[in-house]
C-alpha atoms as a PDB file:
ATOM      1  CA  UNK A   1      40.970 -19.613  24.567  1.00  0.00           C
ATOM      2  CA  UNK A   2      40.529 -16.611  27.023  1.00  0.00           C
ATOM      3  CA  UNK A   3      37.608 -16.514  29.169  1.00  0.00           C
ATOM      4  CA  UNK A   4      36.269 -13.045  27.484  1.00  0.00           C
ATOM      5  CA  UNK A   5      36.456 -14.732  24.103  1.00  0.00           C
ATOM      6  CA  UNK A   6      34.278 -17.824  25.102  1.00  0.00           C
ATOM      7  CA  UNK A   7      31.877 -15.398  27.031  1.00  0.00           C
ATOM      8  CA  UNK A   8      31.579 -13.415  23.659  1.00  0.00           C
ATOM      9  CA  UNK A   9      31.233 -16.859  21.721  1.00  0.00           C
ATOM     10  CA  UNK A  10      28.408 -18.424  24.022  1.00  0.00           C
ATOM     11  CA  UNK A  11      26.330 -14.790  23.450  1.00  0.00           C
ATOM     12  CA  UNK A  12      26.289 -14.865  19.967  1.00  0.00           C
ATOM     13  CA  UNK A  13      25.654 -18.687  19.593  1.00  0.00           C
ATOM     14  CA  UNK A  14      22.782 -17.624  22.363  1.00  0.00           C
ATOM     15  CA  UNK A  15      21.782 -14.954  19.948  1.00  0.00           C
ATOM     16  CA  UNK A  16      21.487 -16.986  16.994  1.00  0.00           C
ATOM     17  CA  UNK A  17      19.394 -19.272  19.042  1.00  0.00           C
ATOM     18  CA  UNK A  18      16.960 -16.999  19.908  1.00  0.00           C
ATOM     19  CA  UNK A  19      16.323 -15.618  16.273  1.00  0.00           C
ATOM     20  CA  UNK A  20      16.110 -19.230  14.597  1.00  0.00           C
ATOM     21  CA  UNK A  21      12.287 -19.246  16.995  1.00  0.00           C
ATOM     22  CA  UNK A  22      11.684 -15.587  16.085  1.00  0.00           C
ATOM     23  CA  UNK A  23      12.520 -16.192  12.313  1.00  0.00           C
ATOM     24  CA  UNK A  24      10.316 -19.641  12.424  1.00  0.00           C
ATOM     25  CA  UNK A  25       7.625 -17.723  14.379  1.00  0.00           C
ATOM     26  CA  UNK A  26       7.427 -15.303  11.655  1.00  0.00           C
ATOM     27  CA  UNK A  27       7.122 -17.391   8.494  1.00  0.00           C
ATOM     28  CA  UNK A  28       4.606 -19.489  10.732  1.00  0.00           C
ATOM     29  CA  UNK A  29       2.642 -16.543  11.014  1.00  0.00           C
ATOM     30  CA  UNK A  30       3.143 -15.205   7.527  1.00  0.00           C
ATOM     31  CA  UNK A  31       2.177 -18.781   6.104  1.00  0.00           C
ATOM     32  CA  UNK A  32      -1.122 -18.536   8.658  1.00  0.00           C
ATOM     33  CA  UNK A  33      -1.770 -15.098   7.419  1.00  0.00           C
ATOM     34  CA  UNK A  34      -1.709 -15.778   3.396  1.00  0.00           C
ATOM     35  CA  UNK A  35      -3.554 -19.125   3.858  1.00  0.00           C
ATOM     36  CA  UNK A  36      -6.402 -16.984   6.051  1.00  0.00           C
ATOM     37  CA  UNK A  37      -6.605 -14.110   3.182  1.00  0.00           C
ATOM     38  CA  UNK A  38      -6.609 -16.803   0.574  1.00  0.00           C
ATOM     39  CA  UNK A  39     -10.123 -18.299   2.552  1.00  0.00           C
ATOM     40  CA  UNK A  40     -11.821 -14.923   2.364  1.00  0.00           C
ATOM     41  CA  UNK A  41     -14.135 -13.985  -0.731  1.00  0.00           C
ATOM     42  CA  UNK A  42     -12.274 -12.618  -3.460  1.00  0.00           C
ATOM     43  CA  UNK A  43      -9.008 -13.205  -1.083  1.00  0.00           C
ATOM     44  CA  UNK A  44      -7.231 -15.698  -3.839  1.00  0.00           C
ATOM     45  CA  UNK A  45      -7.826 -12.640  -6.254  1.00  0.00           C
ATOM     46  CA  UNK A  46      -6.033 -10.381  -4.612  1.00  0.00           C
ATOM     47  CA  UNK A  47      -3.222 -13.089  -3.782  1.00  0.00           C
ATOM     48  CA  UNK A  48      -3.105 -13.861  -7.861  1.00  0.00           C
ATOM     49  CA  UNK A  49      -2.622 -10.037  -8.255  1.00  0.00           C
ATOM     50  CA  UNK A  50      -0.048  -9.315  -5.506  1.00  0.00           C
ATOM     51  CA  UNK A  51       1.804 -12.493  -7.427  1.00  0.00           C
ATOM     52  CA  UNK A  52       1.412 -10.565 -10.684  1.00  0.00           C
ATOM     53  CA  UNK A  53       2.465  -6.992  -9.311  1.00  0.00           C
ATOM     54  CA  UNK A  54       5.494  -8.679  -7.560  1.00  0.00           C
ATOM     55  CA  UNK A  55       6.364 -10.026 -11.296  1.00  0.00           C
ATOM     56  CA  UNK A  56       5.894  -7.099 -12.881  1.00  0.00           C
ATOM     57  CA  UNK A  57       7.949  -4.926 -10.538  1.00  0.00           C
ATOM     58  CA  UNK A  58      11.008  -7.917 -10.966  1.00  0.00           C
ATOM     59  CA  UNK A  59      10.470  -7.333 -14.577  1.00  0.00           C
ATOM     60  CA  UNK A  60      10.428  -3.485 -14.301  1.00  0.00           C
ATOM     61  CA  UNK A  61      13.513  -3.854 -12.308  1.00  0.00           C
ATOM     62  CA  UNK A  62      15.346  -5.387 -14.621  1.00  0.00           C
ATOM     63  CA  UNK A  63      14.541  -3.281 -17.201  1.00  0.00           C
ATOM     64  CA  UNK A  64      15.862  -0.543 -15.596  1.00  0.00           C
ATOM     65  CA  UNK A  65      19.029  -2.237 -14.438  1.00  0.00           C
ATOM     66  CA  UNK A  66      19.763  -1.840 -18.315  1.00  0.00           C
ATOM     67  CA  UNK A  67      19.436   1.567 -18.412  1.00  0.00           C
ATOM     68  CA  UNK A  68      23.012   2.191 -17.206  1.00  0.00           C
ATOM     69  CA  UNK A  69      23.966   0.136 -20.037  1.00  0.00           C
ATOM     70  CA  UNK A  70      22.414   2.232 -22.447  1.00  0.00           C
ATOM     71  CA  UNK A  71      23.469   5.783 -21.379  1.00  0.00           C
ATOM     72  CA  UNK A  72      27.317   4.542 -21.751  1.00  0.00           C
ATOM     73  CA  UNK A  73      26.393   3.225 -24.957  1.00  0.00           C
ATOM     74  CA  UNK A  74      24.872   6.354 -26.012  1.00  0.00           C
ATOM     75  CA  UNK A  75      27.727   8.873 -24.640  1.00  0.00           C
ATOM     76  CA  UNK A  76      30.166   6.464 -26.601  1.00  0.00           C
ATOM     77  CA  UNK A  77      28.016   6.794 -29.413  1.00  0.00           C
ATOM     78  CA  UNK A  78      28.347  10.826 -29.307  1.00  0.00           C
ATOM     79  CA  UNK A  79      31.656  10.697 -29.005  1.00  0.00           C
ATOM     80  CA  UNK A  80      32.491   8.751 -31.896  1.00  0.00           C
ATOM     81  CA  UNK A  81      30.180  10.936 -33.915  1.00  0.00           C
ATOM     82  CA  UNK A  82      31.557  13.960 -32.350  1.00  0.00           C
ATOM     83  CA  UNK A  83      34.931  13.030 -33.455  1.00  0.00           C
ATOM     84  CA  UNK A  84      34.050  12.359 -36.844  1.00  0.00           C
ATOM     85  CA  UNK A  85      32.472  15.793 -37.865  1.00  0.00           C
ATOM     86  CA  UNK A  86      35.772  16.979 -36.279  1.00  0.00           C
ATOM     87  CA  UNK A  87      36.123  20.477 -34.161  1.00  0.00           C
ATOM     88  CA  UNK A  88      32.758  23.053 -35.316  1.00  0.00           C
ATOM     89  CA  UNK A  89      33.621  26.380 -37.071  1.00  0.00           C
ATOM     90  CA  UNK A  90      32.409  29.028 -35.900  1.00  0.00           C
ATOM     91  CA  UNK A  91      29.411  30.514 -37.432  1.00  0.00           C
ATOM     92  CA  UNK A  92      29.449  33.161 -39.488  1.00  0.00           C
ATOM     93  CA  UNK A  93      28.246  36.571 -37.744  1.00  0.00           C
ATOM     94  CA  UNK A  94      24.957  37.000 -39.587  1.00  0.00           C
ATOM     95  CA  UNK A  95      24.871  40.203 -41.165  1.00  0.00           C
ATOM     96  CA  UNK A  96      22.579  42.965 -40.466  1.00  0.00           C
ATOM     97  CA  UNK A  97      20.677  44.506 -42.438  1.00  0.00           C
ATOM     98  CA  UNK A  98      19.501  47.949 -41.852  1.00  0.00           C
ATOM     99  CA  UNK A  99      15.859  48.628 -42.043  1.00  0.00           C
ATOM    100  CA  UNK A 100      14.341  50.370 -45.343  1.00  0.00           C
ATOM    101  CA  UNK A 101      14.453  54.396 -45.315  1.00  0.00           C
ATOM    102  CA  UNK A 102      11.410  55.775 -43.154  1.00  0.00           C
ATOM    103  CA  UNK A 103       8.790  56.946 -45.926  1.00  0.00           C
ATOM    104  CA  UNK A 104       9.303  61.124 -45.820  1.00  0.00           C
ATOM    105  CA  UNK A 105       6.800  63.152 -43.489  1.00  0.00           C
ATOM    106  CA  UNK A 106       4.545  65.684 -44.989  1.00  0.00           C
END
């Protein structure tokens, strides 16, 4: 092994060390947070709906994950049908029909 390549190797495992305390400093202080909002009045509440509106939004998600799904479903769907009426004909140029004489002047 080269020197440059150990060099290179002792910063990143030095990196990773310092973000293992940063990470665990953060959940600490998420953990601290929740459990101090859940102690206020009404603080649970709001935790219980947070829960719910994080649910929902997974659901939601999902839900539209499908859509993709559908639309090639649908645009194979036309096609078929669009294949089985076959090519359109043309319509017919309506005919026009010319207005009724103009009632004579006196």
């Amino acid at each position: 092994m080269t020197q440059a390549s150990t060099s290179n190797k002792k910063k990143s495992e030095s990196g990773k060390a310092q973000q293992n305390p940063l990470v665990t400093r953060l959940t600490g202080a998420g953990e601290d947070a929740l459990q101090r909002i859940a102690e206020l009045p009404g603080g649970g509440r709001a935790l219980t709906a947070f829960n719910d509106l994080r649910n929902r939004v997974d659901e939601l998600s999902k839900k539209v994950r499908g859509i993709d799904a559908l639309e090639r479903r649908v645009a194979k769907l036309e096609k078929q049908v669009a294949e089985i009426k076959g090519p359109r004909n043309p319509a017919k140029p309506a005919q026009r029909r010319t207005p009724p004489p103009a009632p004579p002047t006196r």
